[in-house]
C-alpha atoms as a PDB file:
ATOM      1  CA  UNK A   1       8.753  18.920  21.920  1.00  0.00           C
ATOM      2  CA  UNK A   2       8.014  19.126  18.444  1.00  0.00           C
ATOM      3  CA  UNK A   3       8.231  15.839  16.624  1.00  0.00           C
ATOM      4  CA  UNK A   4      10.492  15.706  12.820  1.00  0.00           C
ATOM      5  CA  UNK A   5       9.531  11.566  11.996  1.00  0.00           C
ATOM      6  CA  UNK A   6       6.543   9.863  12.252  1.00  0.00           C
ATOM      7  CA  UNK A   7       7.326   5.626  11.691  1.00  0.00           C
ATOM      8  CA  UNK A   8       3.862   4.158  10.720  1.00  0.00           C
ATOM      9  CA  UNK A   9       4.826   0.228  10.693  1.00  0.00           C
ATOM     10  CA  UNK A  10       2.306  -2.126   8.451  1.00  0.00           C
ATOM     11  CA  UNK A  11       2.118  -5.148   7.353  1.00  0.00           C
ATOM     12  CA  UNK A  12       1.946  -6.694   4.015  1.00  0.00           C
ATOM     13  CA  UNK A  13      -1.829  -7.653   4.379  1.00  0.00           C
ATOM     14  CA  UNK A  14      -2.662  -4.229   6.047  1.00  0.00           C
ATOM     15  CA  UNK A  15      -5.032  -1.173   3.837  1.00  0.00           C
ATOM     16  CA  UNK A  16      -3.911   1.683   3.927  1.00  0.00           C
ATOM     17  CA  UNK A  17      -6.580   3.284   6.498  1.00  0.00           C
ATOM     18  CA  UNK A  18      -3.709   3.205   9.352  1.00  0.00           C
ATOM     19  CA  UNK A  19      -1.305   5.574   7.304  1.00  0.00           C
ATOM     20  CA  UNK A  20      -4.346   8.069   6.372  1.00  0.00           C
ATOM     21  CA  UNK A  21      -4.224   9.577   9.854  1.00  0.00           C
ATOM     22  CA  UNK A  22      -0.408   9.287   9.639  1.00  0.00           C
ATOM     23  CA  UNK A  23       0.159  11.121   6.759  1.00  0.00           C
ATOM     24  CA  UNK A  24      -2.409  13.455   7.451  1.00  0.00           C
ATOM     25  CA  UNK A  25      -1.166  14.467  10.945  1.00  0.00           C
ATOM     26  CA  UNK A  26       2.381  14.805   9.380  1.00  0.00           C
ATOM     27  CA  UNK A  27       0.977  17.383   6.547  1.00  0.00           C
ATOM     28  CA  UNK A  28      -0.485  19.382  10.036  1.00  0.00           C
ATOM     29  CA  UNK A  29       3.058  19.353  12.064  1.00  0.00           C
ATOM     30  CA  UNK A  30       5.560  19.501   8.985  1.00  0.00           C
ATOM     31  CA  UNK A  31       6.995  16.346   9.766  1.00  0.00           C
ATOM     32  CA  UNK A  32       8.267  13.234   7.298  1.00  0.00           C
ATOM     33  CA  UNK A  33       6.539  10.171   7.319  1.00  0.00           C
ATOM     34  CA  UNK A  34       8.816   6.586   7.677  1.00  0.00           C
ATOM     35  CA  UNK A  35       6.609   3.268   6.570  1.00  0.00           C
ATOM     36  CA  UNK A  36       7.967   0.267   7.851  1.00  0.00           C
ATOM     37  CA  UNK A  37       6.492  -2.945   6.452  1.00  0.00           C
ATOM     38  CA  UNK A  38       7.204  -5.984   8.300  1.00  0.00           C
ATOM     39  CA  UNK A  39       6.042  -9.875   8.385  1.00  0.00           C
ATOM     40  CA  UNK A  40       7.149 -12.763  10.898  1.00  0.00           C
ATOM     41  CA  UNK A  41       8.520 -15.322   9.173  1.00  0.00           C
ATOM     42  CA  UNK A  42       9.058 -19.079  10.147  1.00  0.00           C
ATOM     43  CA  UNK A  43      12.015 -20.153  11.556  1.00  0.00           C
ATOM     44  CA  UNK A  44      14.362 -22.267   9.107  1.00  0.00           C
ATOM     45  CA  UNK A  45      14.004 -25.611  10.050  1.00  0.00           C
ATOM     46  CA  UNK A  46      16.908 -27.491  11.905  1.00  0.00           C
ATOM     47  CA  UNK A  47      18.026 -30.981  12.784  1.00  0.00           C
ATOM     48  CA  UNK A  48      17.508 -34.239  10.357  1.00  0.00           C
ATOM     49  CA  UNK A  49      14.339 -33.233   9.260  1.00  0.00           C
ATOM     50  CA  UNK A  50      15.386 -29.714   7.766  1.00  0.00           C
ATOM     51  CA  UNK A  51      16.924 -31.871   4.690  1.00  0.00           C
ATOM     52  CA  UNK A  52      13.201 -32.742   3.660  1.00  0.00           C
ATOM     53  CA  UNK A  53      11.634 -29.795   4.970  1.00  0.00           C
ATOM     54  CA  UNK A  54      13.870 -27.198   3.657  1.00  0.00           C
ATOM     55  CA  UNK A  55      12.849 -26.880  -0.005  1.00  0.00           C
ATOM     56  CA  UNK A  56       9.048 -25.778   1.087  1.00  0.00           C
ATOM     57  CA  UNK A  57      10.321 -23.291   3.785  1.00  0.00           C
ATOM     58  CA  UNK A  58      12.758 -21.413   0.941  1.00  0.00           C
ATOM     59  CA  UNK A  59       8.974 -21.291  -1.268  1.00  0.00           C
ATOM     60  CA  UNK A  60       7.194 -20.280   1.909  1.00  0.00           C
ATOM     61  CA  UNK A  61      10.268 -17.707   2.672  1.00  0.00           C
ATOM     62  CA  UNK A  62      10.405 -16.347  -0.766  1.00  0.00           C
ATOM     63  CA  UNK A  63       6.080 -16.038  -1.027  1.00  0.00           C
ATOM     64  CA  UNK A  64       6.065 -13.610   2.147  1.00  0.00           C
ATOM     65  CA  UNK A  65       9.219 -11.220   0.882  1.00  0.00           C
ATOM     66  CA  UNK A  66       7.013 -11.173  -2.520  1.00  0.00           C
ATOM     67  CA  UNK A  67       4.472 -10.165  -0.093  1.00  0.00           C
ATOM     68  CA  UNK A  68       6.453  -7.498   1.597  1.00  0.00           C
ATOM     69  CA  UNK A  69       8.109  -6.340  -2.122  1.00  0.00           C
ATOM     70  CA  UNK A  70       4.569  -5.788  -3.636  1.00  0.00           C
ATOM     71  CA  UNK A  71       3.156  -3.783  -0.325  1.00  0.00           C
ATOM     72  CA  UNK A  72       6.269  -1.442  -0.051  1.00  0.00           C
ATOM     73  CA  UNK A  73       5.601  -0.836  -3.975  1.00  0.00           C
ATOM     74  CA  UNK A  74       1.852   0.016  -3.736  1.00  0.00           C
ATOM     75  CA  UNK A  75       2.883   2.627  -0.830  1.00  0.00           C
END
């Protein structure tokens, strides 16, 4: 079975030394190379207390897809 896509999934705070042996075994087999960058984020608060709450986890939200937007640049 001869493999076409390799998905190498990192993370925003990740180097780059886990896609080096990716990319390099795809060069060897002729196959394409898919990066997935992913983060967890919080869950949006709920109930009452979301009101107060809600404004920090939008900043918190928005500083992690920053995150995710710079790393998928730099690759």
């Amino acid at each position: 079975m001869a493999f076409r896509t390799i998905l190498a999934v990192t993370g925003p705070h990740e180097g780059d030394g886990d896609l080096k042996p990716a990319a390099d075994l795809c060069n060897e087999i002729g196959a394409h190379l898919a990066v997935l960058v992913v983060a967890v984020a919080a869950p949006p608060p709920v109930g009452e207390y979301a009101a107060v709450v809600s404004e920090a986890w939008l900043d918190e939200r928005r500083a992690v897809e920053d995150l995710l937007k710079k790393r998928t640049a730099d690759l």
